[in-house]
N, C-alpha and C. Protein backbone atom coordinates (compact mmCIF):
# COMPACT_ATOMS: atom_id res chain seq x y z
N UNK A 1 65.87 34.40 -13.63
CA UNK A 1 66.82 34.24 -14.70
C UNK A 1 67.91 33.23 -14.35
N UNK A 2 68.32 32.84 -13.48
CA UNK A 2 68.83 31.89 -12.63
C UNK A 2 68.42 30.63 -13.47
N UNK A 3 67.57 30.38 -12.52
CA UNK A 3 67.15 28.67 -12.94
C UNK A 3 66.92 28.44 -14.46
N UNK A 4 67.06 29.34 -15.32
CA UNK A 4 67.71 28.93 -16.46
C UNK A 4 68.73 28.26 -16.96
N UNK A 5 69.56 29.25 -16.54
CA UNK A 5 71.12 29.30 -16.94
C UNK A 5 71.39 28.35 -16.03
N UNK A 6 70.49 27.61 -14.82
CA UNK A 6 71.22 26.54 -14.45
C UNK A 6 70.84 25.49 -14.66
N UNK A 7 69.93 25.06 -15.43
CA UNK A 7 69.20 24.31 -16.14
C UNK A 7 70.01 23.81 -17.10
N UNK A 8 70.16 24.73 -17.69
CA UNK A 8 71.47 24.24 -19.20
C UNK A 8 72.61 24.04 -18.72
N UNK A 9 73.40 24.53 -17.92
CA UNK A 9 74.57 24.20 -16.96
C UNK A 9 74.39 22.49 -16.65
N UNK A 10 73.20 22.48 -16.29
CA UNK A 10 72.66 20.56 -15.39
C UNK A 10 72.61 19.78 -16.69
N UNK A 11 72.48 20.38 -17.61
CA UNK A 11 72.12 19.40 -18.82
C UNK A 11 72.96 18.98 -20.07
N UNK A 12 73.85 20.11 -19.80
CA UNK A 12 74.94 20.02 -20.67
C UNK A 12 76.14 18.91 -19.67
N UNK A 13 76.16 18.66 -18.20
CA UNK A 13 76.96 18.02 -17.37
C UNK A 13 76.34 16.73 -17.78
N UNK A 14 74.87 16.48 -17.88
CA UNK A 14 74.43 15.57 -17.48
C UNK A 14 74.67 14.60 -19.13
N UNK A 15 74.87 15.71 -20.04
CA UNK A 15 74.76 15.12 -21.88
C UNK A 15 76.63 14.33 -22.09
N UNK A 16 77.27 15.27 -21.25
CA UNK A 16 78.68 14.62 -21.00
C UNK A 16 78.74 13.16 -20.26
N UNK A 17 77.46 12.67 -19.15
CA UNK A 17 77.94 11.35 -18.48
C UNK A 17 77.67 10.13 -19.83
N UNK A 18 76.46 10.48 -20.57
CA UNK A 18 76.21 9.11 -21.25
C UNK A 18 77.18 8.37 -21.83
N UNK A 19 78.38 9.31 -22.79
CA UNK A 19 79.41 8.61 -23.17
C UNK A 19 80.35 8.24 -22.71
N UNK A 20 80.37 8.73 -21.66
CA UNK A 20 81.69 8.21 -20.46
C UNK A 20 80.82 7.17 -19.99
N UNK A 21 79.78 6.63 -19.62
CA UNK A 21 79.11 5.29 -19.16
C UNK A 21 79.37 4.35 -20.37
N UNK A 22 80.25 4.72 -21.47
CA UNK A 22 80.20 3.68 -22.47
C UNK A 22 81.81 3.36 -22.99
N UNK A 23 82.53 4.12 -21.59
CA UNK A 23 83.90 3.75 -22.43
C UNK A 23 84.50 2.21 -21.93
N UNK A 24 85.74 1.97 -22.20
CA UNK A 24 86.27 0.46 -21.87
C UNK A 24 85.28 0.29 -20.84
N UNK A 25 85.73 -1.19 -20.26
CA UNK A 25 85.64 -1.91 -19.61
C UNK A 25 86.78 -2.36 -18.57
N UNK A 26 87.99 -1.78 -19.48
CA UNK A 26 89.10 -1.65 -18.87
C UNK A 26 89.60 -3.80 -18.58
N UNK A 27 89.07 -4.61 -19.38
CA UNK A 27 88.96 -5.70 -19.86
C UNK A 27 88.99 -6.56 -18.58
N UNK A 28 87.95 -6.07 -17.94
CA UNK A 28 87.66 -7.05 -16.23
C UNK A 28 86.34 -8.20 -16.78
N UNK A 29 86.17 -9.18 -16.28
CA UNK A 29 85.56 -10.52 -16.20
C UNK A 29 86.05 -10.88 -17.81
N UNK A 30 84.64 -11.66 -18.21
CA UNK A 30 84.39 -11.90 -19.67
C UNK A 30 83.38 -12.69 -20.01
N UNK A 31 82.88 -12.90 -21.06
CA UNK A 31 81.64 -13.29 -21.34
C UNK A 31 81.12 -14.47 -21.26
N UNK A 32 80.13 -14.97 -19.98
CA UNK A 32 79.96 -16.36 -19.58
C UNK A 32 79.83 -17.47 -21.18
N UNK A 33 80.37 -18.31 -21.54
CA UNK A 33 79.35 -19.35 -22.12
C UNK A 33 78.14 -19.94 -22.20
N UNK A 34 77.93 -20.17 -23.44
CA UNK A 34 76.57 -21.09 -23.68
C UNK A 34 76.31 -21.91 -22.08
N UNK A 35 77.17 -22.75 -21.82
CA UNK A 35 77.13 -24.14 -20.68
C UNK A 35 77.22 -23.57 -19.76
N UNK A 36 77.79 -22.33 -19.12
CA UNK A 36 78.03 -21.85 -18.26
C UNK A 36 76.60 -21.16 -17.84
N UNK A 37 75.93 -20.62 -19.06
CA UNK A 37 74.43 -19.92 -18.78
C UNK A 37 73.26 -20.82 -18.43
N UNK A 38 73.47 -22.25 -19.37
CA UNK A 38 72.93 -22.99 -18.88
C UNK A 38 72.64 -23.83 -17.92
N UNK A 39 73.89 -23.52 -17.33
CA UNK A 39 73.98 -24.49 -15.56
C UNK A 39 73.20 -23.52 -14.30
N UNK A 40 73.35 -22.07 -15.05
CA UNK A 40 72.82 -21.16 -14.56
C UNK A 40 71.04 -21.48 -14.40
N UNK A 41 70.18 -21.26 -15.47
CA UNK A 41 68.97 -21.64 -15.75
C UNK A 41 68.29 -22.56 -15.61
N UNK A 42 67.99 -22.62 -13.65
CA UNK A 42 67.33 -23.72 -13.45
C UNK A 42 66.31 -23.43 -13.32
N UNK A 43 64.94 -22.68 -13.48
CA UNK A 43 63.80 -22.83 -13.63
C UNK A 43 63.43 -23.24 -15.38
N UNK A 44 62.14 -24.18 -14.89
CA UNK A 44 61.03 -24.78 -15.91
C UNK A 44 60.24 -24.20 -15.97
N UNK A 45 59.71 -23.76 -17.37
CA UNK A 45 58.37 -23.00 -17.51
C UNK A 45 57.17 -23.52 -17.56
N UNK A 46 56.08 -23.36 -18.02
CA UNK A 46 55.44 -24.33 -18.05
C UNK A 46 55.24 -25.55 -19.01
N UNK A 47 55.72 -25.23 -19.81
CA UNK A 47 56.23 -26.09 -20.62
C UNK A 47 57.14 -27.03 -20.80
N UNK A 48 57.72 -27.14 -19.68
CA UNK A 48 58.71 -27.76 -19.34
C UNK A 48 60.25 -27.88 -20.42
N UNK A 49 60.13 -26.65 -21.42
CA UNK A 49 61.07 -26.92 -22.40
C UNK A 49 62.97 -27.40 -21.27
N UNK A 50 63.04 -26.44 -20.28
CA UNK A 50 63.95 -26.55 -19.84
C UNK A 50 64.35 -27.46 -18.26
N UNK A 51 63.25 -28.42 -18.83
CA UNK A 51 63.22 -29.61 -17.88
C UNK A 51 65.06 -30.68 -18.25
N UNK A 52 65.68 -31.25 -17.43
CA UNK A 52 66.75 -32.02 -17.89
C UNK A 52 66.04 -33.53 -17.78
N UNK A 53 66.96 -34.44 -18.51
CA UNK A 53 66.69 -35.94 -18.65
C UNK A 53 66.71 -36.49 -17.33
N UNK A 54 65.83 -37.38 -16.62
CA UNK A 54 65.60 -38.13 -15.75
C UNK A 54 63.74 -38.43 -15.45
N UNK A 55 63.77 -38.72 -14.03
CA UNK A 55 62.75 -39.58 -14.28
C UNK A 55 62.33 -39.87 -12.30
N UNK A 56 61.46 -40.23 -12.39
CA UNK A 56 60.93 -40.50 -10.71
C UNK A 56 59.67 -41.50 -10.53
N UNK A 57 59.24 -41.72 -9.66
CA UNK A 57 57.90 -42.04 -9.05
C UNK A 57 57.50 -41.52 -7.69
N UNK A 58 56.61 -41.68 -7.22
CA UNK A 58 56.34 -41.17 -6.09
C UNK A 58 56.65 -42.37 -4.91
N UNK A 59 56.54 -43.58 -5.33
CA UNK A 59 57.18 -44.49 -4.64
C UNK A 59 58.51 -43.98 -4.23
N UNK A 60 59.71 -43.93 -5.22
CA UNK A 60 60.86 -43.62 -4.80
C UNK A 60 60.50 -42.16 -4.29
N UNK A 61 60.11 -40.94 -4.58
CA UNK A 61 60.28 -39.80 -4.05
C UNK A 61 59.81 -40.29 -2.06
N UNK A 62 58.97 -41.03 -1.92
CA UNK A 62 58.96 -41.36 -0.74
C UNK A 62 59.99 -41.79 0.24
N UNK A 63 60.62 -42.23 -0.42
CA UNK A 63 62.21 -42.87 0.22
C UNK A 63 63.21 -41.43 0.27
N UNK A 64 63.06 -41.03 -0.47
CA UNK A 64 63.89 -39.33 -0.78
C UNK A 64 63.63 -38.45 0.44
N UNK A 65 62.01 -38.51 0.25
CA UNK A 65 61.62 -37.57 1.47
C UNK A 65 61.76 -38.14 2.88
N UNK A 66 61.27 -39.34 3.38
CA UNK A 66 62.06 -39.94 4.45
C UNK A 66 62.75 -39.42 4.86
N UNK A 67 64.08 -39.47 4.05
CA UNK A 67 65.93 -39.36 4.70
C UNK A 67 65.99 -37.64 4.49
N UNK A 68 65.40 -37.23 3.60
CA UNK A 68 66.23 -36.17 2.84
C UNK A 68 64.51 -34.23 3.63
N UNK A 69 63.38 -34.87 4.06
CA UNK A 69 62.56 -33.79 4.07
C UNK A 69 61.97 -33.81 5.32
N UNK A 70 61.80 -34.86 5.73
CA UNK A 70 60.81 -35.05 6.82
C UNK A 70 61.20 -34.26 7.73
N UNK A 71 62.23 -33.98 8.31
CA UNK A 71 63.04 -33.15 9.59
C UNK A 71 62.03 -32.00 9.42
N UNK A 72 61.86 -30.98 8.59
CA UNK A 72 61.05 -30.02 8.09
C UNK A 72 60.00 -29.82 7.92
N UNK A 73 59.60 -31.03 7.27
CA UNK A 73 58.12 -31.19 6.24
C UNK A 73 57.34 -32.12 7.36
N UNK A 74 58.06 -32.45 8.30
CA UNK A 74 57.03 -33.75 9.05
C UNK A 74 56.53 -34.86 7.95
N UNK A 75 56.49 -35.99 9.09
CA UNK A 75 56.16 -37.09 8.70
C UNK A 75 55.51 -37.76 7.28
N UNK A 76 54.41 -36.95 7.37
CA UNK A 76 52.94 -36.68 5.85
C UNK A 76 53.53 -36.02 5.51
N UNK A 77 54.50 -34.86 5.75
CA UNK A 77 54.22 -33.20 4.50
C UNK A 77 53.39 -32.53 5.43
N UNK A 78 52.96 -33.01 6.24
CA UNK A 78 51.94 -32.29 7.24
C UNK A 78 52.30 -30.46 7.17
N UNK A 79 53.91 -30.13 7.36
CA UNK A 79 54.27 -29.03 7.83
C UNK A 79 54.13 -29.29 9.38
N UNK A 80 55.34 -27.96 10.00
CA UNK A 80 56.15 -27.79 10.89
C UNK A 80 56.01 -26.58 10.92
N UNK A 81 56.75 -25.91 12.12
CA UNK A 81 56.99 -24.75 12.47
C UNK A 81 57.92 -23.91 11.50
N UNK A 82 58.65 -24.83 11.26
CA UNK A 82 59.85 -24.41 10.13
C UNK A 82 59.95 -24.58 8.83
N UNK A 83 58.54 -24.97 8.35
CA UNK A 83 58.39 -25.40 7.00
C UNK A 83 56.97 -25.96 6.88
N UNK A 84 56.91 -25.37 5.63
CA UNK A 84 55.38 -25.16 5.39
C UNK A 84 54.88 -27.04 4.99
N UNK A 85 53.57 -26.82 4.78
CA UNK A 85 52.84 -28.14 4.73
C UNK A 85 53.15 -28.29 3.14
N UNK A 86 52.97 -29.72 2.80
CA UNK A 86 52.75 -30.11 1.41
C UNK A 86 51.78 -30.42 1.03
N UNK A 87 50.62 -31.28 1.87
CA UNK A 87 49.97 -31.85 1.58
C UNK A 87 48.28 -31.57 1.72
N UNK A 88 47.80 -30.97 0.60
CA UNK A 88 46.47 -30.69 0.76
C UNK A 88 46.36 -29.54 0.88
N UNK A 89 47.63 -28.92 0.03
CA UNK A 89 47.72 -27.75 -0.43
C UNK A 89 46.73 -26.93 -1.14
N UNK A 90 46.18 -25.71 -0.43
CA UNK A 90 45.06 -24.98 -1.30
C UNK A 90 45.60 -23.57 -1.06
N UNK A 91 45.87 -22.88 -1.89
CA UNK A 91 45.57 -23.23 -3.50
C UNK A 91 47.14 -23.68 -3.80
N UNK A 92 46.68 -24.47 -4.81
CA UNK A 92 47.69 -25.61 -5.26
C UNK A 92 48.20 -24.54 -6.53
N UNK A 93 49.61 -25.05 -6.61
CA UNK A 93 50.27 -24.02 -8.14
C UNK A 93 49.73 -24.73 -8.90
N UNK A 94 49.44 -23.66 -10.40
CA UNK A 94 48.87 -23.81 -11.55
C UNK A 94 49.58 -24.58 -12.34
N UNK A 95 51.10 -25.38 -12.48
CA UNK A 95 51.93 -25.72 -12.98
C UNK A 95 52.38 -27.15 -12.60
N UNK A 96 52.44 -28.08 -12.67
CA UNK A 96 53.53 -29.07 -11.62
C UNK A 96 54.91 -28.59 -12.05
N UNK A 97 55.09 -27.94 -12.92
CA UNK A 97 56.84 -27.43 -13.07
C UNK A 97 57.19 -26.60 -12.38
N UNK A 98 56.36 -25.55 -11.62
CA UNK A 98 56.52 -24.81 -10.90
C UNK A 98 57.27 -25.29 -9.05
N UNK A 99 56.66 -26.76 -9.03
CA UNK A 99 57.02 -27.11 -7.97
C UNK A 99 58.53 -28.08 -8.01
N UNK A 100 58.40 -28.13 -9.56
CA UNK A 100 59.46 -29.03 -9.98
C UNK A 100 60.83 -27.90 -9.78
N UNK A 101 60.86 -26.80 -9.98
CA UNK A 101 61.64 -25.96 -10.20
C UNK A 101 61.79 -25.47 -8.35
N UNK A 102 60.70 -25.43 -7.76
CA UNK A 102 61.42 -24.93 -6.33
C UNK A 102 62.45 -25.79 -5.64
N UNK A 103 61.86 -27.34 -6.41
CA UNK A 103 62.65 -28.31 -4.99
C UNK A 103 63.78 -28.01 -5.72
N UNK A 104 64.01 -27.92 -7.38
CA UNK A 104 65.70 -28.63 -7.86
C UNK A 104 66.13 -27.19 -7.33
N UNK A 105 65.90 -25.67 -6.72
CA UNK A 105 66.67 -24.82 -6.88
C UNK A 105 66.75 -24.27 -5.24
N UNK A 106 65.90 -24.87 -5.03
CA UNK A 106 66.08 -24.31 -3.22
C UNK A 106 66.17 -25.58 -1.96
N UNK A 107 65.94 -26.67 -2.59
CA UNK A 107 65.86 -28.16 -1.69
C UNK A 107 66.96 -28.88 -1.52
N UNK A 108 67.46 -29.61 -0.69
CA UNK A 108 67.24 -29.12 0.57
C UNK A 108 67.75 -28.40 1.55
N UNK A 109 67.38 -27.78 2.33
CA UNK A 109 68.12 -26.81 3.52
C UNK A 109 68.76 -27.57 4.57
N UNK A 110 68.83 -26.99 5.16
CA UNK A 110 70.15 -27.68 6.22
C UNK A 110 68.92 -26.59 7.27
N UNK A 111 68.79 -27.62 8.25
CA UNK A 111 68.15 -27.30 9.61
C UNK A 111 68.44 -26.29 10.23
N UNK A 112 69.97 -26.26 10.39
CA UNK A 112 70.45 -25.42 11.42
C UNK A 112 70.71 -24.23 10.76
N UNK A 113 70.91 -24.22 9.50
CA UNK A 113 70.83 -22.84 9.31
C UNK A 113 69.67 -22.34 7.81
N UNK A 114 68.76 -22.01 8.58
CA UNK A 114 67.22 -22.79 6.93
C UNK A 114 67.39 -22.16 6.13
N UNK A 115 68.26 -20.83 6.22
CA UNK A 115 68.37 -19.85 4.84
C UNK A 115 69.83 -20.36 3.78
N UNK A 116 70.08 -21.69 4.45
CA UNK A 116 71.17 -22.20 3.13
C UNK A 116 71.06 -23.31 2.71
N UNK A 117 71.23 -23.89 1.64
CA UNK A 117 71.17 -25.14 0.96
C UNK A 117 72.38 -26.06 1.53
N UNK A 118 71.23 -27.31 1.50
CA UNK A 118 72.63 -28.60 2.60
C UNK A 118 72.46 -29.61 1.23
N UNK A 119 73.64 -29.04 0.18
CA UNK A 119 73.77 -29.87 -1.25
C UNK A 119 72.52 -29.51 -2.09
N UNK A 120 72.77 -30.46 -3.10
CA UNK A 120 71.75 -30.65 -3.78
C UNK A 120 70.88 -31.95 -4.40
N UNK A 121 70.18 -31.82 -4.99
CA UNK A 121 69.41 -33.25 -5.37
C UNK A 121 69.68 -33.53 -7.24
N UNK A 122 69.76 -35.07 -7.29
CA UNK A 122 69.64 -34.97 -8.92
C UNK A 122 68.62 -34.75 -9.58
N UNK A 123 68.68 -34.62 -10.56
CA UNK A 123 67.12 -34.60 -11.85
C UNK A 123 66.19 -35.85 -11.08
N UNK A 124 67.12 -36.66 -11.00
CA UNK A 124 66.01 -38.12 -10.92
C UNK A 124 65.45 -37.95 -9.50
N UNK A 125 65.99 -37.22 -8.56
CA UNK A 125 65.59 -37.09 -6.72
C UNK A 125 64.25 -35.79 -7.21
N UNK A 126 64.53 -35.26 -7.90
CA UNK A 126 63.78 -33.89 -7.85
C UNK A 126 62.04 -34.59 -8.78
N UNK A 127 62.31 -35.50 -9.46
CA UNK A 127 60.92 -35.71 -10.60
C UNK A 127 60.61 -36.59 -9.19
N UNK A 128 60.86 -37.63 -8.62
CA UNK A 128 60.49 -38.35 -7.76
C UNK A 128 59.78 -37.93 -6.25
N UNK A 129 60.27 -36.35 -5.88
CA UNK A 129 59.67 -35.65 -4.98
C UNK A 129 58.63 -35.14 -5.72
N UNK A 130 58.78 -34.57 -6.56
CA UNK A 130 57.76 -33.77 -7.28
C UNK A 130 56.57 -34.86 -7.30
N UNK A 131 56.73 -36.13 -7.94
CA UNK A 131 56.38 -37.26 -8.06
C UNK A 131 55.56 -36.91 -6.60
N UNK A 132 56.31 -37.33 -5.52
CA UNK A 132 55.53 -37.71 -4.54
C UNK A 132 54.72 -36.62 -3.39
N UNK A 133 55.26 -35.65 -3.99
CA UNK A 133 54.10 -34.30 -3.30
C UNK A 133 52.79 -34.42 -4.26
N UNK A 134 52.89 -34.73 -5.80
CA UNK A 134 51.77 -34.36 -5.97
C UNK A 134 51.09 -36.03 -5.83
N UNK A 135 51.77 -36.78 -5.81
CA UNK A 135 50.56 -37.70 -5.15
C UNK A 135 50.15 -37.74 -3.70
N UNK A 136 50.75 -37.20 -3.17
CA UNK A 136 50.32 -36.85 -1.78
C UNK A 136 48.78 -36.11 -2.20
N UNK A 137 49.17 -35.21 -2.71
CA UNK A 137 48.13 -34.38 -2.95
C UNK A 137 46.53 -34.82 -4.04
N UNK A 138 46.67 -36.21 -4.01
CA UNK A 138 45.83 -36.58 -5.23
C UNK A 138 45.98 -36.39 -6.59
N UNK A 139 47.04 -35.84 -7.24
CA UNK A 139 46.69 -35.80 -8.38
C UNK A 139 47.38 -36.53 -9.44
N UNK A 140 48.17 -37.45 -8.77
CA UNK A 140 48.55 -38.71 -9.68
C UNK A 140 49.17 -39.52 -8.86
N UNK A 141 48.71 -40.67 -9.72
CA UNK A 141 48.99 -42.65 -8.97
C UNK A 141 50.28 -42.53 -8.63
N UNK A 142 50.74 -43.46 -7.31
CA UNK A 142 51.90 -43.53 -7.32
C UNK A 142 52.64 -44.11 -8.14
N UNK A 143 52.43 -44.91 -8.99
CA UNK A 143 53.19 -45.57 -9.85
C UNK A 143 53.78 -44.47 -11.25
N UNK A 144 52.93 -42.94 -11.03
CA UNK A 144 52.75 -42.61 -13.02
C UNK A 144 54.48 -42.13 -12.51
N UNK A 145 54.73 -42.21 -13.84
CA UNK A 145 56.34 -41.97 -13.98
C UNK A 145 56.43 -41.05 -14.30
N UNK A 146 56.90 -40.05 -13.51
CA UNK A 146 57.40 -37.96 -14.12
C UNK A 146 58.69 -37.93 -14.85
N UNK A 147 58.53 -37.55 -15.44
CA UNK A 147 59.61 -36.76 -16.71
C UNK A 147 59.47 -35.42 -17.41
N UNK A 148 60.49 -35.13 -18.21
CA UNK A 148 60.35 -33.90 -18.93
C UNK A 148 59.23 -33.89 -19.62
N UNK A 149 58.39 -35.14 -20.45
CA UNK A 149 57.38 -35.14 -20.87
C UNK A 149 56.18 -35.38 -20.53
N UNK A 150 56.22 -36.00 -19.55
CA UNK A 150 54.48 -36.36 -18.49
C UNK A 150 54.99 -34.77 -17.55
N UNK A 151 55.71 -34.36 -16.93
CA UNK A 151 55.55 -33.21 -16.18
C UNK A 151 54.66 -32.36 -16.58
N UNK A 152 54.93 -31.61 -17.59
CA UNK A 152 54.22 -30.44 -18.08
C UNK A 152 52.83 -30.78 -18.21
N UNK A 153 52.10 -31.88 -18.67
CA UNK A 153 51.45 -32.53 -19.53
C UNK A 153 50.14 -32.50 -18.27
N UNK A 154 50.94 -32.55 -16.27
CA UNK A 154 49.92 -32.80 -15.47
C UNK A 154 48.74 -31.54 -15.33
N UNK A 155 47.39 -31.98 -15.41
CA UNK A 155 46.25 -31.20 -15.31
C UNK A 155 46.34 -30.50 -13.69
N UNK A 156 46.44 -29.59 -13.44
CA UNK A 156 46.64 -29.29 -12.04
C UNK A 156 45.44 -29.18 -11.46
N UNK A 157 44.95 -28.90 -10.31
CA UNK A 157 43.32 -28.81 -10.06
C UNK A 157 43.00 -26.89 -9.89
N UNK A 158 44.36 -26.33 -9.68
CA UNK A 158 43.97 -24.79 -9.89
C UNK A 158 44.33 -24.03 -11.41
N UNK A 159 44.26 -25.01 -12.16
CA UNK A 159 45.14 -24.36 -13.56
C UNK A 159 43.92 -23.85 -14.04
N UNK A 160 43.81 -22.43 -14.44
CA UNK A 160 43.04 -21.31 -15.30
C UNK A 160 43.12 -22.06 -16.33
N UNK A 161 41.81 -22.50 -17.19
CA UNK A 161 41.74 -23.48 -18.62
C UNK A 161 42.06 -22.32 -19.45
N UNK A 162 42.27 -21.00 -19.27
CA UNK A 162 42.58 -19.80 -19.96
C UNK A 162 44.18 -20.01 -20.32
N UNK A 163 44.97 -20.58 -19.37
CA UNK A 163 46.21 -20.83 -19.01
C UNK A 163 47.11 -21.78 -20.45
N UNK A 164 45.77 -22.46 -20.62
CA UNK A 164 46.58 -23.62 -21.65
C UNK A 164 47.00 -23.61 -22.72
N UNK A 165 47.28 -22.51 -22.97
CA UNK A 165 47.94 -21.83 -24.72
C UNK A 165 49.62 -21.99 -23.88
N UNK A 166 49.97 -22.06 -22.77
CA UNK A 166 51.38 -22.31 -22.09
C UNK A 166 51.73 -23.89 -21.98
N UNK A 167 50.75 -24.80 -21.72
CA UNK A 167 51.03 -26.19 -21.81
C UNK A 167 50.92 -26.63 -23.03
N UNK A 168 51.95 -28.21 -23.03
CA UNK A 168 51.68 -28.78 -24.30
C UNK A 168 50.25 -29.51 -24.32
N UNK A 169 49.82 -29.83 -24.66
CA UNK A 169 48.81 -30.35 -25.22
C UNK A 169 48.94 -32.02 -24.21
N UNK A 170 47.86 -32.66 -23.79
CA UNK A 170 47.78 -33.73 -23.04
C UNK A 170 48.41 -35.29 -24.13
N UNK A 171 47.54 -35.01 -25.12
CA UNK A 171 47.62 -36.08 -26.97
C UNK A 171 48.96 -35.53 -27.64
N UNK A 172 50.11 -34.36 -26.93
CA UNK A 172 51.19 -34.21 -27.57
C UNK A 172 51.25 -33.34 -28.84
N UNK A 173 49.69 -33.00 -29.43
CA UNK A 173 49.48 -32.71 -30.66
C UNK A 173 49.80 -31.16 -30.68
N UNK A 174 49.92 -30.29 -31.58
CA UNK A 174 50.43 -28.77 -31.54
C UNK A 174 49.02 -28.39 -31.53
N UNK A 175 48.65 -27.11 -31.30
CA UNK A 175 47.45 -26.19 -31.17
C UNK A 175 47.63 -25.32 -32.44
């Protein structure tokens, strides 16, 4: 007869927290902005809707990686002890935005301490690496020019053809 009466005791305490979890706020922070959320939201989907304006080649991403990767990435992209390989990557991401989105949000580190970011790169440093990992990797000329609109658009060599109701269309055209 117990664990009754303490049952309803637990439940009637417990019917009292929900509305006390809903009183003020007692008027601490306040509500980020539009621009403020958006500086926030640096991953690209596959679609690249939330790609920003700029532009690369793999030519220039070569000059980028030089100064700015090699310490890490070795010479090729080969990979290091301290950082994985780039080049001849298997299995390769299903996306090129996917790779577009690691370098602009985690690249580059600072050596001496690898779990922190040493700055950051612009739109135009980030399409130009991207640029030049995936021509490392064969899957486009050094010359093709990456943007918000050729990004999405690249055929990857592991992309599920199941996948492509998420990409735009190669001809631009709607499905």
């Amino acid at each position: 007869m117990r664990w009754p009466k303490f049952f309803v005791l637990v439940m009637a305490l417990m019917g009292g927290a929900a509305p006390s979890a809903q009183m003020s706020t007692y008027d601490l922070g306040r509500k980020p902005s539009e621009e403020e959320i958006r500086a926030l939201d640096l991953i690209a989907g596959p679609a690249g809707k939330e790609l920003p304006p700029g532009k690369g080649t793999a030519k220039e991403g070569a000059a980028i990686f030089a100064k700015k990767c090699v310490a890490c990435h070795g010479r090729e992209g080969e990979g290091t002890k301290i950082a994985p390989r780039l080049v001849k990557l298997e299995p390769m991401h299903p996306f090129a935005t996917t790779i577009w989105s690691f370098i602009n949000t985690a690249m580059p580190r600072s050596i001496a301490e690898l779990g922190l970011r040493d700055g950051t790169l612009s739109a135009d440093e980030v399409y130009a690496l991207t640029a030049f990992i995936l021509y490392k990797n064969g899957i486009i000329q050094e010359g093709d020019v990456l943007d918000a609109k050729t990004l999405p658009r690249i055929q990857m060599p592991t992309r599920d053809r199941r996948l492509g109701g998420l990409m735009p269309r190669a001809d631009g055209a709607k499905d």
